[in-house]
C-alpha atoms as a PDB file:
ATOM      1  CA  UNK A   1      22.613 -21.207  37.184  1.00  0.00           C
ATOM      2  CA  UNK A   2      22.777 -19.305  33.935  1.00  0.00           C
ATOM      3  CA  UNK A   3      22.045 -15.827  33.194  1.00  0.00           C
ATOM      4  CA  UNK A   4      18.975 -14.511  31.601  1.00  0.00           C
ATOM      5  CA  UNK A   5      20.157 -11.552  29.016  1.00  0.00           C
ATOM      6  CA  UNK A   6      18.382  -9.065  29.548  1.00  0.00           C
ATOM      7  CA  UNK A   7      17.040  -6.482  26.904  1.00  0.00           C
ATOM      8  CA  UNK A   8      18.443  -3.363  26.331  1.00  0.00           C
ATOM      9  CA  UNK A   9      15.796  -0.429  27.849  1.00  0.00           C
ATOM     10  CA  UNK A  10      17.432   2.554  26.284  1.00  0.00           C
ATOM     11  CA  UNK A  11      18.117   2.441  22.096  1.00  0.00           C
ATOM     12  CA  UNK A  12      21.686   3.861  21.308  1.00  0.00           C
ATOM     13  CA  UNK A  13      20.174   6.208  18.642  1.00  0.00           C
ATOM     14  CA  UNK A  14      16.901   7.758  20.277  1.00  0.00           C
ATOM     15  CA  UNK A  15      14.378   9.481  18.447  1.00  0.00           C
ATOM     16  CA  UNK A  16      15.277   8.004  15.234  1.00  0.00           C
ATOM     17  CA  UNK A  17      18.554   9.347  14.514  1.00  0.00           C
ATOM     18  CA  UNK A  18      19.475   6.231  12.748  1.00  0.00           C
ATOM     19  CA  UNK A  19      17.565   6.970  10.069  1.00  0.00           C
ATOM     20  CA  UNK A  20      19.897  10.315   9.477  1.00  0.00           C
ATOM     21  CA  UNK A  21      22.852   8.448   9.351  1.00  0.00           C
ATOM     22  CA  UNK A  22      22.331   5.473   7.126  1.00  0.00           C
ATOM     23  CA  UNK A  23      22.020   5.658   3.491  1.00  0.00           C
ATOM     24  CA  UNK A  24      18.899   3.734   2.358  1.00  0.00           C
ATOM     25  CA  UNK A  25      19.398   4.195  -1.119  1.00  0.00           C
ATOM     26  CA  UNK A  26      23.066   2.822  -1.232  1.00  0.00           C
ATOM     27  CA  UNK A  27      24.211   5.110  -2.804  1.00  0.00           C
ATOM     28  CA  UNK A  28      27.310   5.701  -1.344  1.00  0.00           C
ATOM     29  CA  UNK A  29      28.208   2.228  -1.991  1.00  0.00           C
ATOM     30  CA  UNK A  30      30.675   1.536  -5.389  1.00  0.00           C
ATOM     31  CA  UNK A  31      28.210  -1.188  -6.000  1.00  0.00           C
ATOM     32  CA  UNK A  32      25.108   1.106  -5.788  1.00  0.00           C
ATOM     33  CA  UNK A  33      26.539   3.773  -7.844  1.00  0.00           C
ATOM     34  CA  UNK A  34      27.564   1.216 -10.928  1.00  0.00           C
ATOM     35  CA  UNK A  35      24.296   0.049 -10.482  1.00  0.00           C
ATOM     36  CA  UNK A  36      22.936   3.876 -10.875  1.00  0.00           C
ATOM     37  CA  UNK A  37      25.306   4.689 -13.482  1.00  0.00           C
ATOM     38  CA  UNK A  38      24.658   1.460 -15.632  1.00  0.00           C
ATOM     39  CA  UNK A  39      20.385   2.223 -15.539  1.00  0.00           C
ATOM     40  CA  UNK A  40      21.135   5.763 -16.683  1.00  0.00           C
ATOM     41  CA  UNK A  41      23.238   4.274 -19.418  1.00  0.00           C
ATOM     42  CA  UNK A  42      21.353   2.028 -20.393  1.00  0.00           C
ATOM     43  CA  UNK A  43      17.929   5.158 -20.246  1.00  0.00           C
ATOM     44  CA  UNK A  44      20.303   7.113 -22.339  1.00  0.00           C
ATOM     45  CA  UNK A  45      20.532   4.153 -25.176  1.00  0.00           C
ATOM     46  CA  UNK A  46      16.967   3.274 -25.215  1.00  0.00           C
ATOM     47  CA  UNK A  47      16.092   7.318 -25.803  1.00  0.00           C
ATOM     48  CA  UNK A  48      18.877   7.084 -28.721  1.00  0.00           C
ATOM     49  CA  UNK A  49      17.834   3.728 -30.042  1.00  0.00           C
ATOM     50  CA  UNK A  50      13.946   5.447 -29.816  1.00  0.00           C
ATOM     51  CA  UNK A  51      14.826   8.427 -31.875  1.00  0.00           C
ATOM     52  CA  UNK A  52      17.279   7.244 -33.932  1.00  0.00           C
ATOM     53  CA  UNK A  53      14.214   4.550 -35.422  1.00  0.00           C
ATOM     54  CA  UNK A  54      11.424   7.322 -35.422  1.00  0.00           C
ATOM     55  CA  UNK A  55      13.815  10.292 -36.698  1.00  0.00           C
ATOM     56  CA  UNK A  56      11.838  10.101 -40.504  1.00  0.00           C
ATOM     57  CA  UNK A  57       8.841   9.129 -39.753  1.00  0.00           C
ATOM     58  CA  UNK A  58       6.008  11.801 -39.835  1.00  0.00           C
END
């Protein structure tokens, strides 16, 4: 007959450690840190673009 897998009864990282180790904001990813480093380019224009428009105005 086949076997029936059984579950795992013990988790390899108890108490939550897993959390510690992984990155959830992927930053340590080259993908997530272009993706960082274009939205605080693109922050940076907008400001410029915003003052540059208002700089006479009073």
């Amino acid at each position: 007959m086949w076997r029936i897998a059984r579950k795992r009864t013990r988790r390899p990282y108890p108490g939550g450690v897993l959390l510690l180790l992984a990155d959830p904001t992927g930053l340590s990813s080259p993908l997530g840190q272009a993706v960082i480093g274009a939205g605080f380019l693109v922050v940076i224009a907008l400001a410029v673009r915003f003052f540059w428009e208002h700089r006479n105005r009073r």
